[in-house]
C-alpha atoms as a PDB file:
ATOM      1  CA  UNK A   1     -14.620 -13.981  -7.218  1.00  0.00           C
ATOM      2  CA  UNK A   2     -17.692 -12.656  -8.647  1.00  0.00           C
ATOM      3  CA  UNK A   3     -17.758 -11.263 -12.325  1.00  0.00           C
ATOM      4  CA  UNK A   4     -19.255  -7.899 -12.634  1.00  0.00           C
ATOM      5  CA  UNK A   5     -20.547  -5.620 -15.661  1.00  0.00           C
ATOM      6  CA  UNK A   6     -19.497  -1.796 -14.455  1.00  0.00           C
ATOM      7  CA  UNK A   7     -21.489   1.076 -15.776  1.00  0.00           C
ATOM      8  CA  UNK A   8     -20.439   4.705 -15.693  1.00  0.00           C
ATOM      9  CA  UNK A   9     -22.581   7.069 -18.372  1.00  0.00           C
ATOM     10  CA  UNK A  10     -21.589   5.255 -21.492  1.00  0.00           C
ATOM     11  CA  UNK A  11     -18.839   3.553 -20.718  1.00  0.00           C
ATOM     12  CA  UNK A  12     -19.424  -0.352 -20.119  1.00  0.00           C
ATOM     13  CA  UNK A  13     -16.627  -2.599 -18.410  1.00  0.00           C
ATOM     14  CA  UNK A  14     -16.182  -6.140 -17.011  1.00  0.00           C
ATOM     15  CA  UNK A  15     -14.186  -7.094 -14.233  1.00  0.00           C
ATOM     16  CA  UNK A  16     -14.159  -9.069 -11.119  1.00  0.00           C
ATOM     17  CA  UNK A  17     -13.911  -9.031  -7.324  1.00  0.00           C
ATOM     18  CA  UNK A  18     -13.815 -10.907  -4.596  1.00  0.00           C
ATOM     19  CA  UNK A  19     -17.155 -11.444  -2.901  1.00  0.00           C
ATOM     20  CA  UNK A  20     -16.113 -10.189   0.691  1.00  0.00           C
ATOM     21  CA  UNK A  21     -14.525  -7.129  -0.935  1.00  0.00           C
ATOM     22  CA  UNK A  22     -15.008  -3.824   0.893  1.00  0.00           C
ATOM     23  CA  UNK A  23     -15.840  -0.594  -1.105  1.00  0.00           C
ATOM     24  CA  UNK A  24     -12.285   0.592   0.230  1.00  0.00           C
ATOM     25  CA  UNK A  25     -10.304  -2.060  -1.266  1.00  0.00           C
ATOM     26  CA  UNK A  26     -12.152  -1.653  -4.788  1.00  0.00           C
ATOM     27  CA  UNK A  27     -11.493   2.425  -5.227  1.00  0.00           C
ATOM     28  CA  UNK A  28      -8.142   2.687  -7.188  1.00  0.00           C
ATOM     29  CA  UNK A  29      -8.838  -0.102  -9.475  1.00  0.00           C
ATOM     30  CA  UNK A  30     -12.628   1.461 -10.205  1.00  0.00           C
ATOM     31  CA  UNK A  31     -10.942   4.791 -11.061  1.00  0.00           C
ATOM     32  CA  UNK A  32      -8.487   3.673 -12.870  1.00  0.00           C
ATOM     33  CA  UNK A  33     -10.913   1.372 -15.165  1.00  0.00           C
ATOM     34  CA  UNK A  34     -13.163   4.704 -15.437  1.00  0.00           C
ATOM     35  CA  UNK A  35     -10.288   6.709 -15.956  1.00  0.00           C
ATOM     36  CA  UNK A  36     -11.147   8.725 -12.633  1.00  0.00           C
ATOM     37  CA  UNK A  37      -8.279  10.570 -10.657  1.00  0.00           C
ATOM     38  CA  UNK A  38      -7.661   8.741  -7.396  1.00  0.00           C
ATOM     39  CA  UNK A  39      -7.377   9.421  -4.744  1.00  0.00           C
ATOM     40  CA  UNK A  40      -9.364  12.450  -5.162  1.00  0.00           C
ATOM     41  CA  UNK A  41     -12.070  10.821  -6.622  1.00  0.00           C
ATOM     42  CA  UNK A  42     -14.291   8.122  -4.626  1.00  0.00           C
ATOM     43  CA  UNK A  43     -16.225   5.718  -6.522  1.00  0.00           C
ATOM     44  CA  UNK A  44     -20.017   4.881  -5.075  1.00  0.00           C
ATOM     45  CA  UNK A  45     -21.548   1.775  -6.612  1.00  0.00           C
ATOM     46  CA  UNK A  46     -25.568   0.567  -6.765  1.00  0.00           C
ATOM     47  CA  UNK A  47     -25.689  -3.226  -6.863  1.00  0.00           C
ATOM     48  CA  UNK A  48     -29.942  -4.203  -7.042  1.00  0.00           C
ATOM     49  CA  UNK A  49     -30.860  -1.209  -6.626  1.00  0.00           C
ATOM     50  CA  UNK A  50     -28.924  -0.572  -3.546  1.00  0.00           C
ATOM     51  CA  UNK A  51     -26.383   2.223  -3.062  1.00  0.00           C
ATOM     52  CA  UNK A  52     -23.135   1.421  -1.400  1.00  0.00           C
ATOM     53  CA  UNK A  53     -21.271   4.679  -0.719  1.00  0.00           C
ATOM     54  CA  UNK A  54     -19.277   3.980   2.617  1.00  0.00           C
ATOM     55  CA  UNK A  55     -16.269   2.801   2.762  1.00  0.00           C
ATOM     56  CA  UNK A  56     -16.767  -0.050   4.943  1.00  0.00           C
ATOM     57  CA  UNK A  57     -19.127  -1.702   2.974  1.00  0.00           C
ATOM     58  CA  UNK A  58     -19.684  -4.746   1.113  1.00  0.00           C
ATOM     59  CA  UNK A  59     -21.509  -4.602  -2.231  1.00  0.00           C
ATOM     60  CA  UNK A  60     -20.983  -8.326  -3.832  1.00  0.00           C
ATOM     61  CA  UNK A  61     -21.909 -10.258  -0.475  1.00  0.00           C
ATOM     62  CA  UNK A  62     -25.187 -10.958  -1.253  1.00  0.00           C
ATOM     63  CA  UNK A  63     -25.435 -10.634  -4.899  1.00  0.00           C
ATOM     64  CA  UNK A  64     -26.585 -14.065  -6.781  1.00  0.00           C
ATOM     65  CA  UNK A  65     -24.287 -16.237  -8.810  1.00  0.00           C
ATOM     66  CA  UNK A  66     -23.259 -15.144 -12.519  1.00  0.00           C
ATOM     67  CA  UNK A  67     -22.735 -11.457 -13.767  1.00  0.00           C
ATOM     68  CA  UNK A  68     -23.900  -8.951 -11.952  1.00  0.00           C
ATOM     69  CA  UNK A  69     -24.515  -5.672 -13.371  1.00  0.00           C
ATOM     70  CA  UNK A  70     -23.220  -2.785 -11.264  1.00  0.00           C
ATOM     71  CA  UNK A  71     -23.754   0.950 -12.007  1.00  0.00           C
ATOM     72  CA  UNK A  72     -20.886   3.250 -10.756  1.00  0.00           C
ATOM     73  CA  UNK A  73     -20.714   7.177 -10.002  1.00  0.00           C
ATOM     74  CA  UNK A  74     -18.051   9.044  -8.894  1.00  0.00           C
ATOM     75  CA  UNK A  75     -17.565  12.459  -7.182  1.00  0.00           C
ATOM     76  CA  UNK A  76     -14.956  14.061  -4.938  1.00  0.00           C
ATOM     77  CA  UNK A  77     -13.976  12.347  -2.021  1.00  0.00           C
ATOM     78  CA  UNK A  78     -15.396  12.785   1.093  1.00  0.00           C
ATOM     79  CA  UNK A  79     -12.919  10.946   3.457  1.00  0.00           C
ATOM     80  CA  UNK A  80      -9.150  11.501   3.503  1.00  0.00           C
ATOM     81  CA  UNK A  81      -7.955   7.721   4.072  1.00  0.00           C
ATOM     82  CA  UNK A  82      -6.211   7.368   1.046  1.00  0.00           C
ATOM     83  CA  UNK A  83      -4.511  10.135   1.483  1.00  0.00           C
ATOM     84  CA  UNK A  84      -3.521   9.547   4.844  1.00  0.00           C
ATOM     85  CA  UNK A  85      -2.041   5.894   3.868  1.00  0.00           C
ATOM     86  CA  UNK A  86      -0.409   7.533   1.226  1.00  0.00           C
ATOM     87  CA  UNK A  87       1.352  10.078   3.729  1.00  0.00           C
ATOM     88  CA  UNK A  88       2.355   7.392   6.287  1.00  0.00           C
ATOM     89  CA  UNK A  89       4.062   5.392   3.175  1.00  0.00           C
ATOM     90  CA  UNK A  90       7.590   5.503   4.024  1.00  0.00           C
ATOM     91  CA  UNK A  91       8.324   6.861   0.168  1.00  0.00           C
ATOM     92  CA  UNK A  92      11.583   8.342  -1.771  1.00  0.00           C
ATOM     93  CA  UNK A  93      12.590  11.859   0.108  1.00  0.00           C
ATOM     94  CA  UNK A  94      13.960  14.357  -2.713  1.00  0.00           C
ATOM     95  CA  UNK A  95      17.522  13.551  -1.716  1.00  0.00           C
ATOM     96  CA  UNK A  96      17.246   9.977  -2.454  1.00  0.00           C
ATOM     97  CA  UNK A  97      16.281  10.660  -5.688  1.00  0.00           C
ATOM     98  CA  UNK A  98      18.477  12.808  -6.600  1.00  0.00           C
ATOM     99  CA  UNK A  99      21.124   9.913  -5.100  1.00  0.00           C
ATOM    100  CA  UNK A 100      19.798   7.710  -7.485  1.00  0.00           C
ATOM    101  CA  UNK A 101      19.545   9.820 -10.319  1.00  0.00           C
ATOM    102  CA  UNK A 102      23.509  10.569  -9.508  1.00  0.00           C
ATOM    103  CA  UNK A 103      24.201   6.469  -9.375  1.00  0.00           C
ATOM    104  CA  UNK A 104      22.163   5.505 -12.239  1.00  0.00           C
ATOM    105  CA  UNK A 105      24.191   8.455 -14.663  1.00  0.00           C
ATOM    106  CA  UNK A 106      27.088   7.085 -13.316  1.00  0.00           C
ATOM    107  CA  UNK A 107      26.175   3.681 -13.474  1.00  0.00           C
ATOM    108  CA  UNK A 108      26.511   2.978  -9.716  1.00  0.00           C
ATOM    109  CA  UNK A 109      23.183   0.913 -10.297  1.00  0.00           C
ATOM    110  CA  UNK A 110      20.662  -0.551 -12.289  1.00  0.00           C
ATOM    111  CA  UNK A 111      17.833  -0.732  -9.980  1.00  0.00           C
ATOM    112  CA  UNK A 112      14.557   1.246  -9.489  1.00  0.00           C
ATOM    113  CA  UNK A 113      13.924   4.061  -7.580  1.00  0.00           C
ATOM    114  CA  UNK A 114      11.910   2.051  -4.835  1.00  0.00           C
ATOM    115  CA  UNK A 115      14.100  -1.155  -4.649  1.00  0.00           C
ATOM    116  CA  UNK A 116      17.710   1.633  -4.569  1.00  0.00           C
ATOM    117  CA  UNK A 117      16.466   3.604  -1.520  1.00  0.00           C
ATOM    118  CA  UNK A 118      14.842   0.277   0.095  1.00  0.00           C
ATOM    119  CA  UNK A 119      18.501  -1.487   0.090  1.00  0.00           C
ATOM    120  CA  UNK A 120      20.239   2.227   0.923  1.00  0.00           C
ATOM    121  CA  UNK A 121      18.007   2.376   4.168  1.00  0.00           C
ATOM    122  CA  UNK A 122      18.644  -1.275   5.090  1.00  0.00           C
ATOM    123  CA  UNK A 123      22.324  -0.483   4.842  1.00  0.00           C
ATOM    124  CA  UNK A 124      22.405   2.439   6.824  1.00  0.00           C
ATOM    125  CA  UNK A 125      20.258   1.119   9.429  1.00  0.00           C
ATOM    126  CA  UNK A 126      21.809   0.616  12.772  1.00  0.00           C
ATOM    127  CA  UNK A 127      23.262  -2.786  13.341  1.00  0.00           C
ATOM    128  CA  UNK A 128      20.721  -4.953  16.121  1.00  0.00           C
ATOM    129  CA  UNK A 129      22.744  -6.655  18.747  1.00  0.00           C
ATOM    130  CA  UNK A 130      21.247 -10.212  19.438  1.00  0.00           C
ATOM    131  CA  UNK A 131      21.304 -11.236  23.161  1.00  0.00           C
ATOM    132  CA  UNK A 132      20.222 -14.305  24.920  1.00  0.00           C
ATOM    133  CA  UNK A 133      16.449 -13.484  24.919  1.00  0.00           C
ATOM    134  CA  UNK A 134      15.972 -11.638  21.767  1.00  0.00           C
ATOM    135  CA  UNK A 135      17.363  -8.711  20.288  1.00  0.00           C
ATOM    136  CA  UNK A 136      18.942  -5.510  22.500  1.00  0.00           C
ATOM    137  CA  UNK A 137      17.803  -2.431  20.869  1.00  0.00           C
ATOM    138  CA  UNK A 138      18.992   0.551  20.630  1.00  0.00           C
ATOM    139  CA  UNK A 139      22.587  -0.819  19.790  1.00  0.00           C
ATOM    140  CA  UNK A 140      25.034   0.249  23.016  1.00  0.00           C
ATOM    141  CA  UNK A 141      28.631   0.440  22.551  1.00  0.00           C
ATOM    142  CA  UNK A 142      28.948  -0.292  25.623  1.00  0.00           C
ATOM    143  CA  UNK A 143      27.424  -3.458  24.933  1.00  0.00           C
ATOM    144  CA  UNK A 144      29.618  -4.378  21.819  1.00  0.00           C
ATOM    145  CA  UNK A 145      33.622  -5.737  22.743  1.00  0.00           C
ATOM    146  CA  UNK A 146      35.877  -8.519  21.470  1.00  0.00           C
ATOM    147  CA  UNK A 147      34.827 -10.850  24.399  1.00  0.00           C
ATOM    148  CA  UNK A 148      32.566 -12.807  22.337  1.00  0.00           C
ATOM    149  CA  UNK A 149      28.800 -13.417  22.360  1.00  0.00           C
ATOM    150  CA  UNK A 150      26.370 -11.681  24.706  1.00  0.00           C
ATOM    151  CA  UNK A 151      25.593 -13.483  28.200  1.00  0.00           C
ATOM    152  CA  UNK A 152      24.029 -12.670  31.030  1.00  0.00           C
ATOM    153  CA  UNK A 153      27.135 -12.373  32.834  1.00  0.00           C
ATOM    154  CA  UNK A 154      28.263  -9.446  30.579  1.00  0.00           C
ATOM    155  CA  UNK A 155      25.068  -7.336  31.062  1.00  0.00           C
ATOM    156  CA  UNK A 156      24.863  -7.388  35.056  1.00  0.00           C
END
């Protein structure tokens, strides 16, 4: 970890990263110490006189021991990764929520939003059968009978 003084027009804040730490893996928690809205809003940082704009990059790698003093700027973003990750994030549909809204008025449940429709989808899920070598998927009813455990002998 490397400890860092971050400078945006006035406002003057410490923190810490890890050395190796890419520009991607730093943008929420820069916005959200600058107050910024992510993920429309990419942070660029100049480390020594060096701008590091890309996402790919690595501003703390070669910086000496101690605190470093980092200046930040931030402008609209110019590449839509986080909102792609954020569209491929299996999230709560609108039904689910309203589910949950129904079982937490009715006190069906005391969880959160997240950990409700996590445990609702692993219930629902389709059962996996469990043959000799590994799992059989998708689930056959064929497949399934009261003769016991899979073998070989049953699938030929």
């Amino acid at each position: 970890m490397i400890s860092v003084t971050l400078c945006s027009d006035a406002v003057v804040v410490a923190g810490s990263f890890p050395r190796r730490a890419k520009l991607r893996d730093m943008q929420r928690e820069l916005c959200n110490k600058f107050g910024q809205r992510f993920p429309s809003t990419m942070a660029k940082l100049t480390v020594g006189g060096r701008l590091y704009d890309r996402f790919e990059d690595m501003p703390f790698v070669d910086c000496a021991e101690g605190v470093v003093t980092v200046e930040a700027s931030f402008g609209p973003t110019d590449n839509p990764f986080f909102y792609d990750e954020a569209d491929r994030r299996p999230g709560p549909t609108l039904e689910e929520e309203v589910l949950w809204e129904d079982a937490v008025a009715t006190g069906g449940t005391t969880l959160d939003l997240t950990t409700w429709v996590a445990s609702r989808r692993m219930e629902m899920a389709p059962p996996i059968v469990f043959g000799m070598f590994g799992p059989l998927w998708p689930w056959s009813e064929e497949l399934a009978s009261e003769e016991g455990p899979l073998t070989l002998s049953r699938l030929s």
